[in-house]
C-alpha atoms as a PDB file:
ATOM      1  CA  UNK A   1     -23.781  -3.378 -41.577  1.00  0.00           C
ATOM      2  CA  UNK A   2     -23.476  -3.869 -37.774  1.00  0.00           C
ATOM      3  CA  UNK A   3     -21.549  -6.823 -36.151  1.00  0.00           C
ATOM      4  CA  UNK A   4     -23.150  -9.202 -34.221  1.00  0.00           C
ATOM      5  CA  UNK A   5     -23.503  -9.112 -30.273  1.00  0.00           C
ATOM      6  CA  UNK A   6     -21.143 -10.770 -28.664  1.00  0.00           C
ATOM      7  CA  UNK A   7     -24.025 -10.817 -25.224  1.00  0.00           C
ATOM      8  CA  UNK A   8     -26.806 -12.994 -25.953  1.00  0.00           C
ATOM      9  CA  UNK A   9     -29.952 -11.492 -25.076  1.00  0.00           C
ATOM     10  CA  UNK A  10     -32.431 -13.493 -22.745  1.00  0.00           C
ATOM     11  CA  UNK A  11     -35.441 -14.877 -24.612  1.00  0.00           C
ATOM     12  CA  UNK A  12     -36.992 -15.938 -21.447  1.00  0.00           C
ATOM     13  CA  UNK A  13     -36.559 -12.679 -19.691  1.00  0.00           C
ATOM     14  CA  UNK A  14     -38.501 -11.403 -22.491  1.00  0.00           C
ATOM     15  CA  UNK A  15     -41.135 -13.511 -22.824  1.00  0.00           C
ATOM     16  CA  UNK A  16     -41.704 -13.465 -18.339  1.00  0.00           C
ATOM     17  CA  UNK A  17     -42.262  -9.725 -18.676  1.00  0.00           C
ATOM     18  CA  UNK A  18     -45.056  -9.572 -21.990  1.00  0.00           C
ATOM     19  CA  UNK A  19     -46.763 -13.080 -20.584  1.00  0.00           C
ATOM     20  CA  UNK A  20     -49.237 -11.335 -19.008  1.00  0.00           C
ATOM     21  CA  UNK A  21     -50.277 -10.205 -22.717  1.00  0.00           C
ATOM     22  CA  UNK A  22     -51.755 -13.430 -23.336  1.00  0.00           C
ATOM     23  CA  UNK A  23     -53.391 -14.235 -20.013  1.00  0.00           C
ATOM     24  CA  UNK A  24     -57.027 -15.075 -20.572  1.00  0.00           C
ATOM     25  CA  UNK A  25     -58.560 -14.133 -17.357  1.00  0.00           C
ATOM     26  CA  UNK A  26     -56.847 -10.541 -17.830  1.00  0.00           C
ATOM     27  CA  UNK A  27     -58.548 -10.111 -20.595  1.00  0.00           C
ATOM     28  CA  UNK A  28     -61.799 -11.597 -20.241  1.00  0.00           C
ATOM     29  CA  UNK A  29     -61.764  -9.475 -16.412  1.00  0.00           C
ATOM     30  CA  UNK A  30     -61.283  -6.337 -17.976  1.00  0.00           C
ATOM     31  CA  UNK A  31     -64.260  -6.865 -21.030  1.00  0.00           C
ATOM     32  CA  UNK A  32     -66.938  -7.869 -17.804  1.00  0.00           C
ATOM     33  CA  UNK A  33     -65.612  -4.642 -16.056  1.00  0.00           C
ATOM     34  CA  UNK A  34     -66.114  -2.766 -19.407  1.00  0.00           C
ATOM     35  CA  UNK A  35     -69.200  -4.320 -20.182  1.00  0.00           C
ATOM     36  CA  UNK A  36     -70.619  -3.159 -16.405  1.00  0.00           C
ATOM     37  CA  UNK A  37     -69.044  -0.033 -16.791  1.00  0.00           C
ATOM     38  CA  UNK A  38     -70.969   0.784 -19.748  1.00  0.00           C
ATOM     39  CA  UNK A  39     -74.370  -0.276 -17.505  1.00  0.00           C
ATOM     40  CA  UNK A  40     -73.040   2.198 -14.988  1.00  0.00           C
ATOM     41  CA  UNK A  41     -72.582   4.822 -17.653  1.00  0.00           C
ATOM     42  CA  UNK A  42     -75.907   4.650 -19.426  1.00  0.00           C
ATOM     43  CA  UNK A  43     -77.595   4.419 -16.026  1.00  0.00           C
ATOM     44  CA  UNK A  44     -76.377   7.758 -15.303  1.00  0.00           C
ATOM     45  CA  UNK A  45     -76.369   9.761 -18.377  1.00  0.00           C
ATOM     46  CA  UNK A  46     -79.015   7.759 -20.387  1.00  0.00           C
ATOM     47  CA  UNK A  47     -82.408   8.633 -21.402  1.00  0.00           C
ATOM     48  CA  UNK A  48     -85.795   6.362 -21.477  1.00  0.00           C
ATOM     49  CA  UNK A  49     -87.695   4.246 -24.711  1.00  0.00           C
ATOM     50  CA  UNK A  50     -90.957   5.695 -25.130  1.00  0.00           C
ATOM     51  CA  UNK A  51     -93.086   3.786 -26.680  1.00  0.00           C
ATOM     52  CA  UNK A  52     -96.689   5.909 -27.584  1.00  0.00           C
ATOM     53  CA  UNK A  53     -99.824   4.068 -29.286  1.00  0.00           C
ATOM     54  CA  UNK A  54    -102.398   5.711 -31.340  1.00  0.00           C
ATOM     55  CA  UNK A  55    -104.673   5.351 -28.649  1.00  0.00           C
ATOM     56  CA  UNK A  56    -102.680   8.202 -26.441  1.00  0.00           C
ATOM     57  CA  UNK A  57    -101.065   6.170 -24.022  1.00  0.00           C
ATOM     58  CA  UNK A  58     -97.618   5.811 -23.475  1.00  0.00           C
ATOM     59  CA  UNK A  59     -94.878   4.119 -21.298  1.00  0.00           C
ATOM     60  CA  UNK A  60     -91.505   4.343 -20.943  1.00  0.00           C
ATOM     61  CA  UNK A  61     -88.910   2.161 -19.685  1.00  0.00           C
ATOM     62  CA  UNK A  62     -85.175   3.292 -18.551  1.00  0.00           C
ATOM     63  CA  UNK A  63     -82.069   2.815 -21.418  1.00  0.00           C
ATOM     64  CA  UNK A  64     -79.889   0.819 -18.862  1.00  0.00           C
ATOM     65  CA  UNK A  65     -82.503  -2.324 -18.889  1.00  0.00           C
ATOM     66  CA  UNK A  66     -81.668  -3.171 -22.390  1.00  0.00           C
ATOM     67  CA  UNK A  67     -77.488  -2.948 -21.782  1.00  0.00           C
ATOM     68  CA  UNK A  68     -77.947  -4.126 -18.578  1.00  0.00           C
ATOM     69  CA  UNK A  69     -79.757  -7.395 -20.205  1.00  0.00           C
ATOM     70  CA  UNK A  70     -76.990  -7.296 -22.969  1.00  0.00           C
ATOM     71  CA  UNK A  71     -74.196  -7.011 -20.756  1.00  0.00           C
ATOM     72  CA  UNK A  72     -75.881 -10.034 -18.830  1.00  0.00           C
ATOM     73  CA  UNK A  73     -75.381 -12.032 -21.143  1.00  0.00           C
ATOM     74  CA  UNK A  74     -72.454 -10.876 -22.514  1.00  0.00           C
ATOM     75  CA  UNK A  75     -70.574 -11.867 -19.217  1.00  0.00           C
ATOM     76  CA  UNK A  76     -71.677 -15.256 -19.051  1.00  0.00           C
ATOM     77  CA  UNK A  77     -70.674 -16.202 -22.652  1.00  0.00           C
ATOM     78  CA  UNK A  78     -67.052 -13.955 -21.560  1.00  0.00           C
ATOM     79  CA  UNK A  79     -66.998 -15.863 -17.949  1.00  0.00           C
ATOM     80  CA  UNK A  80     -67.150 -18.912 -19.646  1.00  0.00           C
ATOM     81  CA  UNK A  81     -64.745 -18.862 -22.022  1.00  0.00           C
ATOM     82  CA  UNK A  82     -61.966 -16.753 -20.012  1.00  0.00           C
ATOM     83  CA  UNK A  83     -62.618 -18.777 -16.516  1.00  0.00           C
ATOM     84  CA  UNK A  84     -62.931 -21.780 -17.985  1.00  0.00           C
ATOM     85  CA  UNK A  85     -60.034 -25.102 -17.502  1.00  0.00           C
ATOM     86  CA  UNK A  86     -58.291 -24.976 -20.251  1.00  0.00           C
ATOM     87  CA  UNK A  87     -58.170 -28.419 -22.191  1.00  0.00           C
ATOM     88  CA  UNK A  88     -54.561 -29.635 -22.404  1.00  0.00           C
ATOM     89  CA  UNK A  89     -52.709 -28.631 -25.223  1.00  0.00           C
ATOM     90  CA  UNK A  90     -50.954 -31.499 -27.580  1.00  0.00           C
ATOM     91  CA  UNK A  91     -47.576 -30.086 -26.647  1.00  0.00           C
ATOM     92  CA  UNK A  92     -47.910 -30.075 -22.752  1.00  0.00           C
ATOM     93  CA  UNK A  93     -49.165 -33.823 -23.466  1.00  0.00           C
ATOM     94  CA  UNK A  94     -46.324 -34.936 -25.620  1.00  0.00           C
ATOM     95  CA  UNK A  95     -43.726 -32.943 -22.809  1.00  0.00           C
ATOM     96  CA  UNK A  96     -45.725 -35.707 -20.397  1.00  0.00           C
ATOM     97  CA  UNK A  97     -45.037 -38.256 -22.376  1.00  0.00           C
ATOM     98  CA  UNK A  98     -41.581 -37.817 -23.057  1.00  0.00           C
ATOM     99  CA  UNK A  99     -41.081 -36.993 -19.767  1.00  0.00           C
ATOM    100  CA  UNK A 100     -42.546 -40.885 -18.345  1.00  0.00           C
ATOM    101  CA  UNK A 101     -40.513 -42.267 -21.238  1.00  0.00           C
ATOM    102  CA  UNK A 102     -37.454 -40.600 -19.944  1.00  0.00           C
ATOM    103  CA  UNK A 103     -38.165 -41.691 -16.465  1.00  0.00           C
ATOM    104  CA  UNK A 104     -39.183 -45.614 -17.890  1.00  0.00           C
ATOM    105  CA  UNK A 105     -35.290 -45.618 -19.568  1.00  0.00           C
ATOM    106  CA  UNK A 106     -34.086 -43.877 -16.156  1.00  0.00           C
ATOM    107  CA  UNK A 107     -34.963 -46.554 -14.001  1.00  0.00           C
ATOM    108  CA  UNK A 108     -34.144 -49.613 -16.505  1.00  0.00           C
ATOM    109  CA  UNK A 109     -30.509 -48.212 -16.671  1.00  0.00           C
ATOM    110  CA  UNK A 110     -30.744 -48.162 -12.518  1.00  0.00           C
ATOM    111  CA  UNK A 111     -31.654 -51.614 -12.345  1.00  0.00           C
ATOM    112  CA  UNK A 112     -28.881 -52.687 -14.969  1.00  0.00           C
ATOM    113  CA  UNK A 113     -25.974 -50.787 -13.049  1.00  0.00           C
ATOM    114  CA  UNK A 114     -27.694 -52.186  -9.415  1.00  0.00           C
ATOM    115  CA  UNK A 115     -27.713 -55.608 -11.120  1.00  0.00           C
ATOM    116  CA  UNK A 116     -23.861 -55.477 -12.362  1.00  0.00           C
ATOM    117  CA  UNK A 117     -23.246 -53.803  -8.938  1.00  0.00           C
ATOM    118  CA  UNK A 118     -24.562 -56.515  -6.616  1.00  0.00           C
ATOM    119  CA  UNK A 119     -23.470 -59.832  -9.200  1.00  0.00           C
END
Protein backbone atom coordinates (compact mmCIF):
# COMPACT_ATOMS: atom_id res chain seq x y z
CA UNK A 1 0.00 0.00 0.00
CA UNK A 2 1.47 3.52 -0.49
CA UNK A 3 0.74 6.49 1.90
CA UNK A 4 -0.94 9.32 0.84
CA UNK A 5 0.76 12.65 -0.50
CA UNK A 6 1.22 14.95 1.82
CA UNK A 7 1.48 17.83 -1.61
CA UNK A 8 -1.76 18.24 -3.14
CA UNK A 9 -1.56 18.12 -6.73
CA UNK A 10 -3.15 21.07 -8.82
CA UNK A 11 -6.38 20.09 -10.57
CA UNK A 12 -6.46 23.30 -12.37
CA UNK A 13 -2.94 23.14 -13.58
CA UNK A 14 -4.06 20.03 -15.09
CA UNK A 15 -7.00 20.74 -16.62
CA UNK A 16 -5.18 24.55 -18.27
CA UNK A 17 -2.67 22.32 -20.03
CA UNK A 18 -5.26 19.31 -21.77
CA UNK A 19 -8.10 22.27 -22.40
CA UNK A 20 -7.11 22.64 -25.64
CA UNK A 21 -8.36 18.85 -26.06
CA UNK A 22 -11.79 19.93 -26.08
CA UNK A 23 -11.63 23.14 -28.08
CA UNK A 24 -14.13 22.98 -30.91
CA UNK A 25 -12.61 25.21 -33.43
CA UNK A 26 -9.28 23.01 -33.06
CA UNK A 27 -10.93 20.36 -34.06
CA UNK A 28 -13.35 21.33 -36.54
CA UNK A 29 -9.95 23.52 -38.22
CA UNK A 30 -8.01 20.58 -38.53
CA UNK A 31 -11.09 18.14 -40.26
CA UNK A 32 -11.59 21.34 -43.11
CA UNK A 33 -7.71 21.22 -43.51
CA UNK A 34 -7.98 17.37 -43.80
CA UNK A 35 -10.88 17.41 -45.83
CA UNK A 36 -8.89 20.00 -48.46
CA UNK A 37 -5.95 18.11 -48.07
CA UNK A 38 -7.48 15.10 -49.36
CA UNK A 39 -8.78 17.46 -52.60
CA UNK A 40 -5.14 18.39 -52.91
CA UNK A 41 -4.10 14.77 -52.78
CA UNK A 42 -6.48 13.23 -55.27
CA UNK A 43 -5.86 16.21 -57.55
CA UNK A 44 -2.40 15.15 -57.84
CA UNK A 45 -2.23 11.49 -57.79
CA UNK A 46 -5.85 10.71 -58.95
CA UNK A 47 -7.10 9.29 -62.06
CA UNK A 48 -10.38 10.29 -64.27
CA UNK A 49 -14.32 8.54 -64.42
CA UNK A 50 -14.80 7.34 -67.77
CA UNK A 51 -17.92 6.92 -68.61
CA UNK A 52 -18.24 4.95 -72.39
CA UNK A 53 -21.81 4.33 -74.12
CA UNK A 54 -22.58 1.65 -76.52
CA UNK A 55 -22.64 4.07 -79.11
CA UNK A 56 -18.55 4.56 -78.89
CA UNK A 57 -18.34 7.73 -77.31
CA UNK A 58 -16.87 8.49 -74.21
CA UNK A 59 -16.01 11.31 -71.68
CA UNK A 60 -14.20 11.60 -68.81
CA UNK A 61 -14.20 13.89 -66.01
CA UNK A 62 -11.18 14.39 -63.34
CA UNK A 63 -11.49 12.28 -59.66
CA UNK A 64 -10.94 15.56 -57.62
CA UNK A 65 -14.54 17.07 -58.83
CA UNK A 66 -16.42 14.53 -56.90
CA UNK A 67 -14.15 15.07 -53.38
CA UNK A 68 -13.82 18.41 -54.16
CA UNK A 69 -17.89 18.64 -54.21
CA UNK A 70 -17.85 16.30 -51.07
CA UNK A 71 -15.42 18.14 -49.21
CA UNK A 72 -17.63 21.29 -50.12
CA UNK A 73 -20.02 20.35 -48.37
CA UNK A 74 -18.46 18.68 -45.82
CA UNK A 75 -16.92 22.07 -44.59
CA UNK A 76 -19.97 23.92 -44.40
CA UNK A 77 -21.89 21.35 -42.27
CA UNK A 78 -18.07 21.25 -40.09
CA UNK A 79 -17.90 25.32 -40.25
CA UNK A 80 -21.11 25.43 -38.87
CA UNK A 81 -21.09 23.44 -36.13
CA UNK A 82 -17.33 24.17 -34.89
CA UNK A 83 -17.62 28.19 -35.62
CA UNK A 84 -20.75 28.46 -34.45
CA UNK A 85 -21.86 30.67 -30.77
CA UNK A 86 -22.24 28.31 -28.57
CA UNK A 87 -25.75 28.42 -26.74
CA UNK A 88 -25.22 28.97 -23.00
CA UNK A 89 -24.90 26.10 -21.00
CA UNK A 90 -27.43 25.61 -17.80
CA UNK A 91 -24.44 25.79 -15.51
CA UNK A 92 -22.82 29.11 -16.78
CA UNK A 93 -26.60 30.38 -16.38
CA UNK A 94 -27.20 29.20 -12.89
CA UNK A 95 -23.25 30.66 -11.97
CA UNK A 96 -25.19 34.09 -13.37
CA UNK A 97 -27.76 33.73 -11.34
CA UNK A 98 -26.22 33.02 -8.22
CA UNK A 99 -23.88 35.44 -8.89
CA UNK A 100 -26.91 38.61 -9.16
CA UNK A 101 -28.40 36.90 -6.12
CA UNK A 102 -25.19 37.25 -4.29
CA UNK A 103 -24.78 40.77 -5.40
CA UNK A 104 -28.92 41.54 -4.55
CA UNK A 105 -27.98 40.22 -0.63
CA UNK A 106 -24.56 42.29 -1.02
CA UNK A 107 -26.05 45.49 -1.38
CA UNK A 108 -29.21 44.94 1.08
CA UNK A 109 -26.61 44.19 3.88
CA UNK A 110 -24.80 47.72 2.62
CA UNK A 111 -27.80 49.61 3.00
CA UNK A 112 -28.62 48.00 6.54
CA UNK A 113 -25.00 48.76 7.99
CA UNK A 114 -25.20 52.54 6.04
CA UNK A 115 -28.64 52.84 7.68
CA UNK A 116 -27.42 51.82 11.41
CA UNK A 117 -24.31 53.92 10.51
CA UNK A 118 -25.94 57.26 9.72
CA UNK A 119 -29.22 56.79 12.54
Amino acid sequence: MSAPSDHPTPTSTSRLSFSWLHARELWGGLAIISMWLAVLFVGVSGGNIVKSTPGGESSSWPVVVVVALVALVGTVVVGRRAFAAAPASDDLRKAIEDERQAREQLEAEVSDLRAKLSG
